[in-house]
C-alpha atoms as a PDB file:
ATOM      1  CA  UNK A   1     -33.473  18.072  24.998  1.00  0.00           C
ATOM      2  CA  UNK A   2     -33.888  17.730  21.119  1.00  0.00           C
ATOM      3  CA  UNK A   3     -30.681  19.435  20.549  1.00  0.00           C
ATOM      4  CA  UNK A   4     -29.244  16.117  22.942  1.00  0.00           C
ATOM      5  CA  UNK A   5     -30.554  13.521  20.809  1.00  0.00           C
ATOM      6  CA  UNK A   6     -28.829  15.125  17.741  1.00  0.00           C
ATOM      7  CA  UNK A   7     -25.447  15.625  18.965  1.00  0.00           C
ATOM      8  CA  UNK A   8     -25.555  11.955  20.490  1.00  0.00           C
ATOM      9  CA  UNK A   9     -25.609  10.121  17.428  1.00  0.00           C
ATOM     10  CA  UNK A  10     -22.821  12.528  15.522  1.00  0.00           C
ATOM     11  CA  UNK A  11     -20.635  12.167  18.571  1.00  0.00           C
ATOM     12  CA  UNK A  12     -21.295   8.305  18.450  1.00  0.00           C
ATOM     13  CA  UNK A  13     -20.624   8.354  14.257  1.00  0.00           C
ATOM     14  CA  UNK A  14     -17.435  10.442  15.297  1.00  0.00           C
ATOM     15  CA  UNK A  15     -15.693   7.855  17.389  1.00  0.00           C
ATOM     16  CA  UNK A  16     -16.089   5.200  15.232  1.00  0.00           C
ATOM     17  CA  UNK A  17     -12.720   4.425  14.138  1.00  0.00           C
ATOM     18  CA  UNK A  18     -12.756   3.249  10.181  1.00  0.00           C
ATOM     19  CA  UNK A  19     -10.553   0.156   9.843  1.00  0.00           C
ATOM     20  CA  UNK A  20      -8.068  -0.909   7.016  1.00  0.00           C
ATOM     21  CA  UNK A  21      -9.599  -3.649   5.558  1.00  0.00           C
ATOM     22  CA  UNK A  22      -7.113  -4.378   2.903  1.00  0.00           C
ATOM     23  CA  UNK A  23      -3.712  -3.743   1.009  1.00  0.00           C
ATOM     24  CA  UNK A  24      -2.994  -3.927  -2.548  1.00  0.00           C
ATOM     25  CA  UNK A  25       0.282  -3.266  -3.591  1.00  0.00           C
ATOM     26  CA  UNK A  26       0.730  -3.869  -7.589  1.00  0.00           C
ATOM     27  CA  UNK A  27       4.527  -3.194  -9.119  1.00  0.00           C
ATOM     28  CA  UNK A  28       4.018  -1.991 -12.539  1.00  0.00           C
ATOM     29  CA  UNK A  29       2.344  -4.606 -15.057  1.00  0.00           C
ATOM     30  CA  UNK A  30       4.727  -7.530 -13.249  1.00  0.00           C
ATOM     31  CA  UNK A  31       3.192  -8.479  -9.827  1.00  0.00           C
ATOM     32  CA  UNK A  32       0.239  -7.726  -7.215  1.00  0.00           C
ATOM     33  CA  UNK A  33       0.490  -8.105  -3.713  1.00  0.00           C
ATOM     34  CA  UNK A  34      -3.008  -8.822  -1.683  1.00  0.00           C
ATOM     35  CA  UNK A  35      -1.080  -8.523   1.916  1.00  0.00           C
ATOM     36  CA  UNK A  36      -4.111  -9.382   4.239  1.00  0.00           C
ATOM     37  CA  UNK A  37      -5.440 -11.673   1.567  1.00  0.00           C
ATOM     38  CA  UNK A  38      -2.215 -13.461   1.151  1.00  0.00           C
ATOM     39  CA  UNK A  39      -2.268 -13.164  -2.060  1.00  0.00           C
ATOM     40  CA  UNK A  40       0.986 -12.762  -4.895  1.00  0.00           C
ATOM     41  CA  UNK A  41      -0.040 -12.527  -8.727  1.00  0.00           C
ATOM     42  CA  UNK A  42       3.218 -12.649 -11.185  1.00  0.00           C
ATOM     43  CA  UNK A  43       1.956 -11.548 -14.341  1.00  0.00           C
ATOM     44  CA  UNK A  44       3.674 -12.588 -17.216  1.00  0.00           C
ATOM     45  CA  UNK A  45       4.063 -11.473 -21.321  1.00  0.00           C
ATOM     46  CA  UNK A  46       3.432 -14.894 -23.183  1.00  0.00           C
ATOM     47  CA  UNK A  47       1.838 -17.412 -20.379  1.00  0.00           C
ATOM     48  CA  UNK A  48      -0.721 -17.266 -17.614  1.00  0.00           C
ATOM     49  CA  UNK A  49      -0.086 -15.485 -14.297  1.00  0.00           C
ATOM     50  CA  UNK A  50       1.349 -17.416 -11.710  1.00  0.00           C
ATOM     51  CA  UNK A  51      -0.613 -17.514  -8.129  1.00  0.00           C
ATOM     52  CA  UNK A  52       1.073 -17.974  -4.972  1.00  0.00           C
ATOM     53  CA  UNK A  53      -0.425 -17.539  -1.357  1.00  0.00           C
ATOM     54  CA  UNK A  54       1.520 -16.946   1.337  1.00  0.00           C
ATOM     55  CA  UNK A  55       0.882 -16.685   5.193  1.00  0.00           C
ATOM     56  CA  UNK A  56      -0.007 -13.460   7.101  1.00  0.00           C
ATOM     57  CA  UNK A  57      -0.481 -13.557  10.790  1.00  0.00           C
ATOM     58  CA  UNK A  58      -2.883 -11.416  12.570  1.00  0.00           C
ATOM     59  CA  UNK A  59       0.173  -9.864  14.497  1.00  0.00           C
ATOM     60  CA  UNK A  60       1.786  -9.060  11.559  1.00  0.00           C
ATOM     61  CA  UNK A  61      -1.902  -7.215  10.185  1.00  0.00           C
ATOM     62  CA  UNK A  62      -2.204  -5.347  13.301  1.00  0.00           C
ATOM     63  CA  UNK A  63       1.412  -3.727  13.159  1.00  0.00           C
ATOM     64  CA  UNK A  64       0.872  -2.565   9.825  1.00  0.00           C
ATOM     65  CA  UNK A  65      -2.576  -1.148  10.695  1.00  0.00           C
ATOM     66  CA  UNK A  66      -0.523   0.400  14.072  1.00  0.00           C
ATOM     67  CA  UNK A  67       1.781   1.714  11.469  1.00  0.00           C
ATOM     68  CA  UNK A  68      -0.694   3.416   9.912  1.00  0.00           C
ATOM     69  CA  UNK A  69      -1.826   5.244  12.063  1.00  0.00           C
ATOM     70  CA  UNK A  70       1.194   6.233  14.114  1.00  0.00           C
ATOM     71  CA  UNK A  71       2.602   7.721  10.985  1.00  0.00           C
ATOM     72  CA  UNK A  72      -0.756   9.702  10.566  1.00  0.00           C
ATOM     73  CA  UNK A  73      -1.183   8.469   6.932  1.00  0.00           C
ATOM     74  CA  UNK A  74      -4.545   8.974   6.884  1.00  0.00           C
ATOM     75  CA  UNK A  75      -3.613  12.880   6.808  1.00  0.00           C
ATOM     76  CA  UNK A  76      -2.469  12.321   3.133  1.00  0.00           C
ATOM     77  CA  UNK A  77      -4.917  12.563   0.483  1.00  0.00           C
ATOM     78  CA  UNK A  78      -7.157   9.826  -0.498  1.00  0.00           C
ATOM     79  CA  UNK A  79      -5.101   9.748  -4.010  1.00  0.00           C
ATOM     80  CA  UNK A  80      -1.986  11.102  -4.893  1.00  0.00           C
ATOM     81  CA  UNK A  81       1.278  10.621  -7.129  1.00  0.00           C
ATOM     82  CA  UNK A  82       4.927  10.570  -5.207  1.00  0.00           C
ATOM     83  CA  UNK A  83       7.393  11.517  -7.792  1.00  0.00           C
ATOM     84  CA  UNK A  84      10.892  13.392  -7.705  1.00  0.00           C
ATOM     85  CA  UNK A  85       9.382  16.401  -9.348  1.00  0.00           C
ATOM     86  CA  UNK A  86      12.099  18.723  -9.041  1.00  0.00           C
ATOM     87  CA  UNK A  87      14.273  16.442 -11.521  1.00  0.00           C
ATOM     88  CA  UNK A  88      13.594  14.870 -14.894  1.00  0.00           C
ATOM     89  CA  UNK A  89      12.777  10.772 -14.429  1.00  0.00           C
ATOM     90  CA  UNK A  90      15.118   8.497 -16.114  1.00  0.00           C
ATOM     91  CA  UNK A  91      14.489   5.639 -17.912  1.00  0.00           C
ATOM     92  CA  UNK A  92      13.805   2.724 -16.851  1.00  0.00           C
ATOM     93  CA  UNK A  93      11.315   3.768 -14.213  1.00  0.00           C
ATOM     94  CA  UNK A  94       9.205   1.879 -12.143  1.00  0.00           C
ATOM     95  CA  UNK A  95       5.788   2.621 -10.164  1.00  0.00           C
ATOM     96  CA  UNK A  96       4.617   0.416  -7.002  1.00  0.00           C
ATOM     97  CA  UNK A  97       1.298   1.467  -6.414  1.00  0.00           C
ATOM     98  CA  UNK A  98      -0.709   1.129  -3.078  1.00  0.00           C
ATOM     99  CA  UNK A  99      -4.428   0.494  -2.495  1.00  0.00           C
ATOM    100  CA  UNK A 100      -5.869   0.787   0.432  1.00  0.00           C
ATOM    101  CA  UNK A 101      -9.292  -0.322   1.437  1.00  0.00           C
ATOM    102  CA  UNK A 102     -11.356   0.578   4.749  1.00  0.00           C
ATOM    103  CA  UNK A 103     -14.080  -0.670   6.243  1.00  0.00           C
ATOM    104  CA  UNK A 104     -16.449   2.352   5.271  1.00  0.00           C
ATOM    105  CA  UNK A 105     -15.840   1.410   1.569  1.00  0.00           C
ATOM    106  CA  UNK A 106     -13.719   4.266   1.304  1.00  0.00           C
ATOM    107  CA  UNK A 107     -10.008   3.897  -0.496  1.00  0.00           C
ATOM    108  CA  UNK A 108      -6.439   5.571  -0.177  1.00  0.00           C
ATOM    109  CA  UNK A 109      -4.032   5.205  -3.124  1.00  0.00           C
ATOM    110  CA  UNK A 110      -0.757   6.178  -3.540  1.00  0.00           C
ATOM    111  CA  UNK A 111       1.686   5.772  -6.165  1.00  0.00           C
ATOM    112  CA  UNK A 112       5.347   5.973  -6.213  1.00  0.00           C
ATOM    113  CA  UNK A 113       7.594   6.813  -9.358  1.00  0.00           C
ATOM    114  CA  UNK A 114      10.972   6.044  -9.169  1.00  0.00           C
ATOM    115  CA  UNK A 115      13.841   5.574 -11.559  1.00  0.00           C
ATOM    116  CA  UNK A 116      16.241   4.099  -8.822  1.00  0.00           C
ATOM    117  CA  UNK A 117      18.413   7.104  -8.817  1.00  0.00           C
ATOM    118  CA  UNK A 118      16.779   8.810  -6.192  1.00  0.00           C
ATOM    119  CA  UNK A 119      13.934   7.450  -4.245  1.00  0.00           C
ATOM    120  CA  UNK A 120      10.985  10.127  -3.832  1.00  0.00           C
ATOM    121  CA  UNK A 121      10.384   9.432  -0.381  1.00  0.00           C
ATOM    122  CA  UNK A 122      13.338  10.514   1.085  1.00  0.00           C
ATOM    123  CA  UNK A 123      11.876  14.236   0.725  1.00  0.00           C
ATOM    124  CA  UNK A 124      10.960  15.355   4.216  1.00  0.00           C
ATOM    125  CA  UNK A 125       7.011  15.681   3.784  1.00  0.00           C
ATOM    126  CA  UNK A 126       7.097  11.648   2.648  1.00  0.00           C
ATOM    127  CA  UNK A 127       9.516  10.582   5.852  1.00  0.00           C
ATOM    128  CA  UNK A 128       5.911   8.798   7.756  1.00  0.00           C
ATOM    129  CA  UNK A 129       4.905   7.318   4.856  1.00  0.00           C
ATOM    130  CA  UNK A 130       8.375   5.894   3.811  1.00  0.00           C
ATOM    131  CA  UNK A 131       8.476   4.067   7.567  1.00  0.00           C
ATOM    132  CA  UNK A 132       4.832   2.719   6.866  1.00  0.00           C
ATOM    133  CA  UNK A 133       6.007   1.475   3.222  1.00  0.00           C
ATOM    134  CA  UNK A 134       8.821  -0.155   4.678  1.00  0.00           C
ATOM    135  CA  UNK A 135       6.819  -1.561   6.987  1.00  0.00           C
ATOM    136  CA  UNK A 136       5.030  -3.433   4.476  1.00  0.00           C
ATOM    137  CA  UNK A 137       7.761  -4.432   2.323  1.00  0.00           C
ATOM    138  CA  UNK A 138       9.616  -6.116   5.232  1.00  0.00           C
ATOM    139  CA  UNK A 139       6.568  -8.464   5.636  1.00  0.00           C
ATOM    140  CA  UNK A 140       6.904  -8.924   1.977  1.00  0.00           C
ATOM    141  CA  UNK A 141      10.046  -9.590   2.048  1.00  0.00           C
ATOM    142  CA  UNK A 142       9.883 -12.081   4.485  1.00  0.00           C
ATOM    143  CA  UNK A 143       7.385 -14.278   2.974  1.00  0.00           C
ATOM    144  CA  UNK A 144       9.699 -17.589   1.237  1.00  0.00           C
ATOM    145  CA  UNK A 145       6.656 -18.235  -0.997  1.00  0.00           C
ATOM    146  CA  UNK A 146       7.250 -14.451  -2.856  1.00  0.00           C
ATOM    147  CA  UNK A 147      10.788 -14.793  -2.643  1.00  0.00           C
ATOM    148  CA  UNK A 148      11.031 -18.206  -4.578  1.00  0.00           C
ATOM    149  CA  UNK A 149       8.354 -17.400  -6.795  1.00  0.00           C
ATOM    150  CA  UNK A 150       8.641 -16.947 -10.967  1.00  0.00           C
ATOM    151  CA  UNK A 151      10.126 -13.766 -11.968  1.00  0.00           C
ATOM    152  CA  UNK A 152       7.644 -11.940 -14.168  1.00  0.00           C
ATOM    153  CA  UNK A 153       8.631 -10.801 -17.446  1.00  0.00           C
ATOM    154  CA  UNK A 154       6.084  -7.517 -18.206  1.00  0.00           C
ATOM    155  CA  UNK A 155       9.282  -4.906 -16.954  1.00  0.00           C
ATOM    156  CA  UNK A 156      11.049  -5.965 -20.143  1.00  0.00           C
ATOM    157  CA  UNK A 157       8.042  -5.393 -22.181  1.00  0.00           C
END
């Protein structure tokens, strides 16, 4: 009977199902995206950042977060770099960098090098994350208030 009332509670800690709370996607030293925050930061070289909000609907949220986890990202690691390493990286290159926060205060990040030659996550092992990533950026895309905002500046720096 003891044995009982120690597996119930690690069976009812199991199924608890930790949510995405937020995304934060920042390009380089030019821009950061708050998705579920509605959020777009242009940073610039010589002025003050420019703040836009945009709207996110709760559909659009929830097929991200389906996304997720029909791509099985959470069987990446909690931090990692996504780079063509088989091939020198030429200049200029960019990184987009993604945050992502869940509701047990625990974080996923992922970066993404790429000089716009090749893009790093056409290699097999990256194909579920590429489809989440695009994902997002057609959301982003769609927003008019990121589309007509300020072009930042801090890529020519």
């Amino acid at each position: 009977m003891k044995k009982i009332f120690f597996i119930i509670p690690l069976l009812f800690m199991s199924c608890i199902k930790k949510d995405i709370t937020s995304i934060i996607i920042q390009d380089d030293q030019s821009s950061e995206v708050n998705l579920f925050k509605g959020e777009y930061t242009v940073h610039f070289m010589n002025k003050k950042d420019a703040n836009y909000k945009f709207y996110i609907t709760e559909d659009e949220i929830t097929e991200i977060k389906d996304t997720y986890d029909d791509q099985n990202i959470k069987n990446y690691k909690n931090e990692f770099l996504i780079t063509n390493d088989d091939e020198p990286i030429m200049m200029p290159a960019s990184d987009m960098k993604y945050i992502i926060s869940f509701s047990d205060d625990s974080k996923q990040t992922f970066t993404v090098k790429t000089d716009f030659i090749k893009n790093p996550l056409d290699k097999e092992k990256y194909k579920n994350l590429k489809i989440f990533i695009e994902k997002i950026n057609k959301i982003i895309k769609s927003k008019k208030e990121i589309k007509n905002a300020l072009k930042s500046d801090a890529k020519y720096m």
